[in-house]
Protein backbone atom coordinates (compact mmCIF):
# COMPACT_ATOMS: atom_id res chain seq x y z
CA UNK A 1 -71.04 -112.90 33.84
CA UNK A 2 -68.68 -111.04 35.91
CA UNK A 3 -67.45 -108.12 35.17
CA UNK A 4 -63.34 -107.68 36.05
CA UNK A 5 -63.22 -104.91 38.52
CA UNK A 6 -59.58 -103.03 38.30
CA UNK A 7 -57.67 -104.10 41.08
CA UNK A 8 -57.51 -101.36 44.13
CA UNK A 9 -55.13 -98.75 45.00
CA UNK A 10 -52.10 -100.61 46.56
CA UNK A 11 -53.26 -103.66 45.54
CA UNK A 12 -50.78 -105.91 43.11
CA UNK A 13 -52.29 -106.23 39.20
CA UNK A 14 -51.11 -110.13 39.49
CA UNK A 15 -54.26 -112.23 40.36
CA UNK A 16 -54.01 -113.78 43.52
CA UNK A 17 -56.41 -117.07 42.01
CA UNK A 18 -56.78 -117.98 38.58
CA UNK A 19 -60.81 -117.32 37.70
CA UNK A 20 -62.44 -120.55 36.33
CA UNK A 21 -60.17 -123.58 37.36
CA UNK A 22 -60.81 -126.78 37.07
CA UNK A 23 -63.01 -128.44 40.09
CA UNK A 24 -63.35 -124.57 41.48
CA UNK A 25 -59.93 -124.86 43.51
CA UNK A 26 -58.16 -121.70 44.02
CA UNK A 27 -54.56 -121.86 42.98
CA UNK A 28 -51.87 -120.65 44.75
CA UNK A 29 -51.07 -117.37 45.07
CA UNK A 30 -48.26 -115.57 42.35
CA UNK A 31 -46.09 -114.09 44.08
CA UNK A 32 -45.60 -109.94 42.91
CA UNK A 33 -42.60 -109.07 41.54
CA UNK A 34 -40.57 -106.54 43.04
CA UNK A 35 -41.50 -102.75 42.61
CA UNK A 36 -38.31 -102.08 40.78
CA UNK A 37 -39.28 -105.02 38.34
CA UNK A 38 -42.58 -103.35 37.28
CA UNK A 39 -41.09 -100.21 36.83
CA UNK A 40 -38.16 -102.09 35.00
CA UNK A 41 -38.73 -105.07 33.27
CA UNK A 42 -35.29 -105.92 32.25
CA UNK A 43 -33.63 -105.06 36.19
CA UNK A 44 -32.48 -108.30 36.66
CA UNK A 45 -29.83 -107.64 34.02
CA UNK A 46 -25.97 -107.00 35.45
CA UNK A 47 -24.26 -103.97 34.15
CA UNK A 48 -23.09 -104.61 31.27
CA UNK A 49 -19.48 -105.28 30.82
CA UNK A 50 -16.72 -102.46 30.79
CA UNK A 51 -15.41 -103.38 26.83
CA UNK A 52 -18.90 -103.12 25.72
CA UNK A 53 -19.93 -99.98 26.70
CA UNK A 54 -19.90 -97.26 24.10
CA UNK A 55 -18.24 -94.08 25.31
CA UNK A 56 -20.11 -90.63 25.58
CA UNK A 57 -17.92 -87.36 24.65
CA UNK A 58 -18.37 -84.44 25.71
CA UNK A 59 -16.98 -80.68 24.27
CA UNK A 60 -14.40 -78.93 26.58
CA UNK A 61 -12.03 -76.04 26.22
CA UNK A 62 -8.51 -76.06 25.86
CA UNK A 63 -6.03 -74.17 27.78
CA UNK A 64 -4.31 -70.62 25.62
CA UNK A 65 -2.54 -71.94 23.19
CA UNK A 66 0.70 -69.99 21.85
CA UNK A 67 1.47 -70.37 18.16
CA UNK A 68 3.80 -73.35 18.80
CA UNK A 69 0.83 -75.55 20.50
CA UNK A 70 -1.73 -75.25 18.38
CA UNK A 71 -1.39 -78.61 17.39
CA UNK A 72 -2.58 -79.27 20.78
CA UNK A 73 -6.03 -77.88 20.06
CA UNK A 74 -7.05 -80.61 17.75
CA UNK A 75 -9.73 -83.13 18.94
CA UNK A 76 -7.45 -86.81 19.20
CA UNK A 77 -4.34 -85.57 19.60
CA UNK A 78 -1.63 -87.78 20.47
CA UNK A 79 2.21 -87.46 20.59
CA UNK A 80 2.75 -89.60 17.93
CA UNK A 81 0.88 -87.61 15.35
CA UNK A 82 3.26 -84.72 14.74
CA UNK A 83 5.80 -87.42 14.62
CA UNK A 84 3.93 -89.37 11.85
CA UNK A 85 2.98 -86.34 10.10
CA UNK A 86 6.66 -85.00 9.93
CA UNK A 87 7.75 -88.77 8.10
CA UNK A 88 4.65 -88.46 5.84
CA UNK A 89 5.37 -84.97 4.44
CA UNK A 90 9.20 -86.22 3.73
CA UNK A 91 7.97 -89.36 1.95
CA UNK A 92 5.21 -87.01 0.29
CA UNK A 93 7.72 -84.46 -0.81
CA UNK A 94 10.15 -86.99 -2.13
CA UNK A 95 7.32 -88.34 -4.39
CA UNK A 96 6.17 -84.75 -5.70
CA UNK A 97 10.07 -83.96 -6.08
CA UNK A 98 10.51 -87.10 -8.23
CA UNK A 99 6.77 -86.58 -10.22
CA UNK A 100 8.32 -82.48 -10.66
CA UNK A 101 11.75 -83.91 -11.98
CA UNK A 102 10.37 -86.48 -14.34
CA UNK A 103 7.92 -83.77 -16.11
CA UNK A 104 10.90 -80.91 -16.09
CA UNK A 105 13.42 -83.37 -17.25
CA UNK A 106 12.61 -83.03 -21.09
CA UNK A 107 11.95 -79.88 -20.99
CA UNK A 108 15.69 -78.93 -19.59
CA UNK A 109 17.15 -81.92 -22.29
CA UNK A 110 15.50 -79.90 -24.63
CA UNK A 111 16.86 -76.67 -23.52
CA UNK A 112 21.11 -77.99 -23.16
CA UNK A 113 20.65 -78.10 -26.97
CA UNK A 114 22.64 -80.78 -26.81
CA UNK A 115 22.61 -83.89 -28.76
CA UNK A 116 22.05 -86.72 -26.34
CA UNK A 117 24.74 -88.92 -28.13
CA UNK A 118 27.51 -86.04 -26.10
CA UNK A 119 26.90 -87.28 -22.81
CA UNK A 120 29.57 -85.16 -21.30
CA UNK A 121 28.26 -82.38 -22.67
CA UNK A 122 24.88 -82.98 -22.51
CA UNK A 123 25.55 -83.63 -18.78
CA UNK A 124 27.43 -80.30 -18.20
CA UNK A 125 24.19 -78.49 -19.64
CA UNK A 126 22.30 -80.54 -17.94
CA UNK A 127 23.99 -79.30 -14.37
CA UNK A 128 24.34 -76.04 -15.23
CA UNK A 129 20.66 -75.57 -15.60
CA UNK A 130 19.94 -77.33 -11.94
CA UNK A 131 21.81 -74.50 -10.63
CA UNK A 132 19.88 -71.28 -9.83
CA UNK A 133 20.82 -68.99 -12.67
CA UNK A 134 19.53 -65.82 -13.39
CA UNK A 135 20.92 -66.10 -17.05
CA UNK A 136 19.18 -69.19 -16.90
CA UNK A 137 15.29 -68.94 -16.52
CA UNK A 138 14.77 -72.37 -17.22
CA UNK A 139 16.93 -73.37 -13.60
CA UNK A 140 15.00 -70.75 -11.54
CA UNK A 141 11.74 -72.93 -12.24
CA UNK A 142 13.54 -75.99 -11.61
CA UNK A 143 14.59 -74.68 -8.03
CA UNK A 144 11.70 -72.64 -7.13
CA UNK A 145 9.13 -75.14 -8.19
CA UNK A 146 10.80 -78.08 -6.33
CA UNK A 147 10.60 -75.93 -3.16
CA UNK A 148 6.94 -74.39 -3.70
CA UNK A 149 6.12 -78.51 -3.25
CA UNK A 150 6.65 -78.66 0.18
CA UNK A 151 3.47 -76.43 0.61
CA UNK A 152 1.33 -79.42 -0.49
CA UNK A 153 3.62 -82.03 0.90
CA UNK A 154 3.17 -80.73 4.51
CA UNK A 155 -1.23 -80.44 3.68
CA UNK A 156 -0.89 -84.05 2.76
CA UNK A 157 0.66 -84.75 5.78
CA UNK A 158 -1.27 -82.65 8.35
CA UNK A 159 -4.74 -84.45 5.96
CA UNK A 160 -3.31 -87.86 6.91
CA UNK A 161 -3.03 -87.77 10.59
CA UNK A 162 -6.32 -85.57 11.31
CA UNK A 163 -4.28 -82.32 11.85
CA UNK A 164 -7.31 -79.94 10.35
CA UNK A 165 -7.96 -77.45 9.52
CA UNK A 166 -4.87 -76.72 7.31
CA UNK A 167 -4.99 -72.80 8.53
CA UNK A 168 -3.76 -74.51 11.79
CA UNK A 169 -0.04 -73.90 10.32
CA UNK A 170 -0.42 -70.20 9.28
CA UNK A 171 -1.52 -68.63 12.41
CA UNK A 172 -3.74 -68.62 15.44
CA UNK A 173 -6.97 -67.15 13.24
CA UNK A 174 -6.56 -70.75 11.27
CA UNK A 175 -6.23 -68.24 7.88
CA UNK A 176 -3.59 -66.13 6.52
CA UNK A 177 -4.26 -62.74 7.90
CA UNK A 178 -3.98 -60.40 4.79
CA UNK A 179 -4.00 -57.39 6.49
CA UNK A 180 -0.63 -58.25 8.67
CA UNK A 181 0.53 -59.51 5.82
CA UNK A 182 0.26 -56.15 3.80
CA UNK A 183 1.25 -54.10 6.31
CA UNK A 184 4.79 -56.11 7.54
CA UNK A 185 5.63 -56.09 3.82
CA UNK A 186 5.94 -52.50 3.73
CA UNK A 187 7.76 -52.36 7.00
CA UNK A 188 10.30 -55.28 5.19
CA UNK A 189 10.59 -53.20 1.91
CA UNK A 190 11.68 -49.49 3.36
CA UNK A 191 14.12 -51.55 6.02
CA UNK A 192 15.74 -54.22 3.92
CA UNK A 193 16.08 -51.40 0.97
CA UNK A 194 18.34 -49.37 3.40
CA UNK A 195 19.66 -52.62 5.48
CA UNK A 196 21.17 -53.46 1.71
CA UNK A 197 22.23 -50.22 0.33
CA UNK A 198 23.89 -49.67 3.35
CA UNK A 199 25.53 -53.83 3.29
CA UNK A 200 26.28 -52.49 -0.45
CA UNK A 201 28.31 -49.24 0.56
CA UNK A 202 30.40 -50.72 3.45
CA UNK A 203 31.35 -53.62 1.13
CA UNK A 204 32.60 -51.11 -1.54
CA UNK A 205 34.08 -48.26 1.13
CA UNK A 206 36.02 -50.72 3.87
CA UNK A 207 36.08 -54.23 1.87
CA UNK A 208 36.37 -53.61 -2.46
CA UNK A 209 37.43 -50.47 -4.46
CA UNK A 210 34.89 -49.58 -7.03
CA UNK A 211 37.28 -50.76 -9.48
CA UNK A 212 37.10 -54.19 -8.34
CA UNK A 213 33.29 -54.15 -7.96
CA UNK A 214 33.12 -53.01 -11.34
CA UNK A 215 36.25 -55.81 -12.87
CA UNK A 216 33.58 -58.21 -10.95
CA UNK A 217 30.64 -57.61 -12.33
CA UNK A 218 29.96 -60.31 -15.43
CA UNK A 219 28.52 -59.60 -18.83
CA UNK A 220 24.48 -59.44 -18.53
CA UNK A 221 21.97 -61.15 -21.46
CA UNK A 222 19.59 -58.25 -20.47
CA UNK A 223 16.71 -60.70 -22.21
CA UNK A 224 17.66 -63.60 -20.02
CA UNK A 225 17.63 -61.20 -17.10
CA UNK A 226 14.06 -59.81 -17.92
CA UNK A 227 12.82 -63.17 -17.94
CA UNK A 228 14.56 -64.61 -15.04
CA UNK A 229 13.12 -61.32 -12.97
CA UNK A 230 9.24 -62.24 -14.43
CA UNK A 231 9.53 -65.64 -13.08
CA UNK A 232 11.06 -64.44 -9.59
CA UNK A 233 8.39 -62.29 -9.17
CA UNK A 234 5.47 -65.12 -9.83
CA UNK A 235 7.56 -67.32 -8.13
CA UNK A 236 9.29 -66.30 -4.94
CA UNK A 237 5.72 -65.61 -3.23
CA UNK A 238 5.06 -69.05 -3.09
CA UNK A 239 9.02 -70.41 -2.31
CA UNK A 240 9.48 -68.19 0.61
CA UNK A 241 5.99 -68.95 1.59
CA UNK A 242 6.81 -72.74 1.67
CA UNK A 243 10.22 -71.97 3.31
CA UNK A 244 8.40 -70.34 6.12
CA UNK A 245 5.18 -73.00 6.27
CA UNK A 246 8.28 -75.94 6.75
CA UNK A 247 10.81 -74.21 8.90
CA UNK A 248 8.93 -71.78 11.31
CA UNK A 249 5.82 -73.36 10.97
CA UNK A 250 5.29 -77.05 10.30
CA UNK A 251 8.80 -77.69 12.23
CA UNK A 252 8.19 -74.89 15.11
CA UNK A 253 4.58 -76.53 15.84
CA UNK A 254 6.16 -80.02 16.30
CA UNK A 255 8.37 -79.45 18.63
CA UNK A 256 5.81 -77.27 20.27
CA UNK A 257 3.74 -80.05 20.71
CA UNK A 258 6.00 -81.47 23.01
CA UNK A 259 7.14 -78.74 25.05
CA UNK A 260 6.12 -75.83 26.08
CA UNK A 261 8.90 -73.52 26.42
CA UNK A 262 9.00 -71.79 22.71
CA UNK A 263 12.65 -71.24 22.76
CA UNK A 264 13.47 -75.03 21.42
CA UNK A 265 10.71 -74.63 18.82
CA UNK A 266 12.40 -71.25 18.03
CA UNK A 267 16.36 -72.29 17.60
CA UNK A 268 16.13 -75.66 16.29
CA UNK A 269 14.42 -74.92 13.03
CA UNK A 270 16.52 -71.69 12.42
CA UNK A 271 19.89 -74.13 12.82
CA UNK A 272 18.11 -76.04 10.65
CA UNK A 273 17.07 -73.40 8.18
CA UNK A 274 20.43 -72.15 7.97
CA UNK A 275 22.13 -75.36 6.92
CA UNK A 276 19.90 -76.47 4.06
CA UNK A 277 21.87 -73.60 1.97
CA UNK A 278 25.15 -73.70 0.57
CA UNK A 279 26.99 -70.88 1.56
CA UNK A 280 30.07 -70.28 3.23
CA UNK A 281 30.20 -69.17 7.12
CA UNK A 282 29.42 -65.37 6.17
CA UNK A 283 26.26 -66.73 4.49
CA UNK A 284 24.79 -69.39 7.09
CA UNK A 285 25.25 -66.69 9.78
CA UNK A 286 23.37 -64.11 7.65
CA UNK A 287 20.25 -66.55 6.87
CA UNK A 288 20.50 -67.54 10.41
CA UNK A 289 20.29 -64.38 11.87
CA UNK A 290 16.78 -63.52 9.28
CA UNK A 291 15.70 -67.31 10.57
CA UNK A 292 16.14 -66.32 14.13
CA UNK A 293 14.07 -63.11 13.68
CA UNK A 294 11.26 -64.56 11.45
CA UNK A 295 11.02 -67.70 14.24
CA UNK A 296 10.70 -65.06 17.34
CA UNK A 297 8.27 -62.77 14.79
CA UNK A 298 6.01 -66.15 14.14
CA UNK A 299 5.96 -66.91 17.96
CA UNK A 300 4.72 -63.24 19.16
CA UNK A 301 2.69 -62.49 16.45
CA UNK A 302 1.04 -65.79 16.28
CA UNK A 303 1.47 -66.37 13.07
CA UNK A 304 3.74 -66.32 9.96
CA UNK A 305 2.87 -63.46 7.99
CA UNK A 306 5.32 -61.46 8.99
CA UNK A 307 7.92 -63.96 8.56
CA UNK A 308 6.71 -64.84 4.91
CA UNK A 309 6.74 -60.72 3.92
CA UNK A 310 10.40 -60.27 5.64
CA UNK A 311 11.75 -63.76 3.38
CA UNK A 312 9.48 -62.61 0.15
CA UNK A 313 11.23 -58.96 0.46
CA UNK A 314 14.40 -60.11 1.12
CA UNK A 315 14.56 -62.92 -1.54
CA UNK A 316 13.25 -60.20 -4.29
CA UNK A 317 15.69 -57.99 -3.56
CA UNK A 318 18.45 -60.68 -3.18
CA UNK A 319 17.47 -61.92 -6.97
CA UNK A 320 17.31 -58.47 -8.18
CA UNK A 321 20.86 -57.96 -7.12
CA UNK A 322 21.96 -61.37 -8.57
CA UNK A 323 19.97 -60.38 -12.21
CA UNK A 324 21.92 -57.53 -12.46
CA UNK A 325 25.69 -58.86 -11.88
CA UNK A 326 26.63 -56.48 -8.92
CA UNK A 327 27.55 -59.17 -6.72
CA UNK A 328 29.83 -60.37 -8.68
CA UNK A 329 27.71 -63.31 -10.31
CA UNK A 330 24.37 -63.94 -11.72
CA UNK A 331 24.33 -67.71 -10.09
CA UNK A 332 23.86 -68.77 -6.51
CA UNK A 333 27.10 -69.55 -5.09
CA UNK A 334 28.56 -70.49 -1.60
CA UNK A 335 31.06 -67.72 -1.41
CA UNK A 336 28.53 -64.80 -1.00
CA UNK A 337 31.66 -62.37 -0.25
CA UNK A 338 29.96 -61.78 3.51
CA UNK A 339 31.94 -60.23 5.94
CA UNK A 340 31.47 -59.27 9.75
CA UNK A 341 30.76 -56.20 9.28
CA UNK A 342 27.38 -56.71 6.96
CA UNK A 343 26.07 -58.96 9.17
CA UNK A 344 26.29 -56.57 11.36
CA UNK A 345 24.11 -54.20 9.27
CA UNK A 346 21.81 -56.75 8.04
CA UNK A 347 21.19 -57.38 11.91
CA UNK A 348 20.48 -53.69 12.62
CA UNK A 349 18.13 -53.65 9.96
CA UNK A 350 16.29 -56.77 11.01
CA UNK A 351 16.06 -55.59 14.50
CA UNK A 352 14.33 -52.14 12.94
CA UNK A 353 11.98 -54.75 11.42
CA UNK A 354 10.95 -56.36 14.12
CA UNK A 355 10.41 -53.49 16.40
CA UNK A 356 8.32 -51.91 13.82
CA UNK A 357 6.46 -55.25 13.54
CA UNK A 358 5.84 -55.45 17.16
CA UNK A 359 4.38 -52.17 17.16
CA UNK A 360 2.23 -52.75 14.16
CA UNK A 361 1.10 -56.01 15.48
CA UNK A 362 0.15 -54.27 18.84
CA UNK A 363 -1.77 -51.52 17.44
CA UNK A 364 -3.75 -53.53 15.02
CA UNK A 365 -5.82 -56.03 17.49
CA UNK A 366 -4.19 -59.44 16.44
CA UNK A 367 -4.05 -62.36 18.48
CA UNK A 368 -1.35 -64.78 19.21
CA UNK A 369 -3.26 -67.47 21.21
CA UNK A 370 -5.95 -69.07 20.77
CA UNK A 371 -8.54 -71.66 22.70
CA UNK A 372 -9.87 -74.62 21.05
CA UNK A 373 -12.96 -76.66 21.29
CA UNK A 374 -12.18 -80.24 21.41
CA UNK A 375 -14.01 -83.65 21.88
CA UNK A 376 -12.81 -85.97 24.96
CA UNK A 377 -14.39 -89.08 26.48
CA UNK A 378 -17.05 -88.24 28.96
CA UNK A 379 -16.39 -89.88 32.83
CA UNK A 380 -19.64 -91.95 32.75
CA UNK A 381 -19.77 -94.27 29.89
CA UNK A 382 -23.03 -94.66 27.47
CA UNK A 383 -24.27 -98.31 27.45
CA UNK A 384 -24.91 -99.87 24.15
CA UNK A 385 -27.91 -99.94 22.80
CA UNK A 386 -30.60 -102.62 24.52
CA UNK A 387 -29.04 -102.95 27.80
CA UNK A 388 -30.18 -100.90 30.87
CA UNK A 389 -28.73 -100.39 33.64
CA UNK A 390 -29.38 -101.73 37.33
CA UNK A 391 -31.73 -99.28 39.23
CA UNK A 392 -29.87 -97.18 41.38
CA UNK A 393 -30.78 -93.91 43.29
CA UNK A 394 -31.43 -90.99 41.79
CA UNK A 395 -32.04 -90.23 37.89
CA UNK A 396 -30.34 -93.34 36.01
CA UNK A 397 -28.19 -92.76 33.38
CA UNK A 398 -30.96 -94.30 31.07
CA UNK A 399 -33.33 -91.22 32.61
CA UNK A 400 -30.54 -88.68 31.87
CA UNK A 401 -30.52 -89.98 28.27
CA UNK A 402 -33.94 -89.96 27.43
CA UNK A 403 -34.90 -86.65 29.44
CA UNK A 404 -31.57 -84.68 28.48
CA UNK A 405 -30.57 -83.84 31.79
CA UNK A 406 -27.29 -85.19 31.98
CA UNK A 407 -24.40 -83.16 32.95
């Protein structure tokens, strides 16, 4: 019996005659397969084609992104997203809107006191209660609650397209920073307290008499007044919060992600801001002037706290004024009784503000940019599973796979 011998250094492992044959002739010789073969049994494979290769990704920074790009620094970006997102959040907060008006509807029915059979009536009560009222409490949380709804309509919309996290839209840290926030507010309290008592005391010196200030002011339901001031206070936080999320946030980052010169991103939204009220001339160019200031503020801070504590100051006070009759009416209205001249002051004041802010922002250690870590498709492809590539020179990507070492 003979023993197999293992075949010698250099020598193939194919037999070269087939032990045993019939009649004792040897058999031709197998020819041995290529080197390459041995080493890779499935070589004589092609590449596999392009549309079935499965892509490799690979982590990379993004550039510095300024307030107004950050939705730049999400992995799968693409233009269209911002524009989808911005449709979404109108069709979202047209269905919250309608959800908001169908619960609040019997509850203001109930309040006209009305007997539903007196349409005309009922339907005067009806609209006077969808106007913001301080003698009404009932119509603040009709108007304040349909505005605090575009917080979640713009989440939904920013969920829907992969624009995460939602901290994206308040500032660069992808949170709220509380400590800006805290400290702007104070800033916003002592300069808006003397940008309006000073507003208040040209109107009466150069523009009224006392006389007429007091003729003006209208008879006060101090209980109506006490609530309408409880639910301003619980409730303006949030509306001014949402004003500021939509117009120098959601909006400004849009357009950001587009171009990348701020200053479109900046005037756009505060023309914008500006005309969704219903004042006159005197009282566009007022909110214009606090949108223009809270924009800038957003884009050098890198965020929007300070823009939220200047709008949640300024609408406190505003109300406050209104629940007290001294300027002239306890309802919003779109003669405000604005003149040149306290635009003027209100301007000086907001320029204090954001000086102060700038200052406060410097001191404290905040950031306004930020770089992301995103997810883009590596240059060399991953095959799928089961195929292997043709041998080449040097490490194959199959090597780099299994051993790690690929760039």
């Amino acid at each position: 019996m003979t023993i197999p011998q293992p075949p010698e250094p250099g020598r193939s492992q194919w037999p070269e005659a087939a032990q045993g044959a019939p009649g004792g002739a040897e058999q031709p010789a197998t020819p041995a397969p290529p080197a390459a073969a041995s080493a890779h049994p499935a070589a004589a494979q092609a590449q596999p084609w392009p549309w079935v290769q499965r892509r490799r990704w690979q982590t990379v920074e993004t550039e510095e992104l300024e307030y107004h790009r950050l939705f730049r620094g999400v992995t799968g970006y693409r233009w269209w997203k911002p524009l989808v997102a911005l449709v979404l959040a109108a069709l979202y907060y047209f269905t919250l809107s309608l959800v908001f008006g169908i619960v609040m509807g019997p509850v203001l029915v109930l309040a006209t006191g009305v007997p539903v059979g007196d349409m005309g009536a009922f339907m005067e009560s009806f609209e006077r209660l969808t106007v913001l009222d301080t003698q009404e409490p009932l119509s603040l949380v009709f108007t304040l609650g349909s505005i605090i709804l575009m917080i979640p309509s713009v989440w939904l919309a920013l969920l829907s397209v992969g624009i995460r996290p939602f901290g994206r839209a308040w500032s660069v840290a992808l949170r709220v920073r509380w400590g800006l926030v805290w400290k702007t507010a104070g800033l916003a309290v002592a300069c808006l307290l003397v940008t309006n008592g000073l507003s208040i005391a040209v109107q009466v010196l150069f523009v009224d008499s006392p006389q007429e200030v007091a003729a003006e002011m209208p008879d006060i339901d101090l209980t109506a007044a006490l609530w309408s001031l409880l639910i301003v206070v619980l409730l303006v936080p949030f509306q001014a919060a949402a004003e500021e999320l939509v117009f120098r946030g959601f909006f400004m980052q849009v357009i950001g992600s587009w171009l990348r010169s701020p200053w479109l991103a900046i005037l756009l939204p505060t023309v914008a801001f500006a005309l969704a009220h219903i004042y006159d001339v005197w009282g566009m160019l007022s909110v214009g002037v606090m949108g223009l200031i809270a924009a800038w503020l957003t884009w050098r801070t890198g965020g929007l706290e300070a823009a939220i504590s200047i709008h949640v100051v300024n609408n406190l006070i505003a109300f406050g004024i209104m629940a007290t009759g001294l300027s002239g009416s306890t309802a919003q209205e779109a003669e405000t009784g604005g003149s040149w001249v306290s635009i003027l002051v209100q301007a000086a004041g907001l320029g204090l503000f954001l000086v102060l802010t700038v200052i406060v922002f410097r001191s404290g250690g905040y950031g306004r940019t930020r770089i992301d870590l995103v997810q883009v498709p590596a240059t060399d492809p991953e095959p799928i599973v089961g195929e292997h590539p043709a041998p080449s020179a040097g490490p194959s990507q199959h090597q780099d796979q299994a051993g790690g070492s690929s760039s």
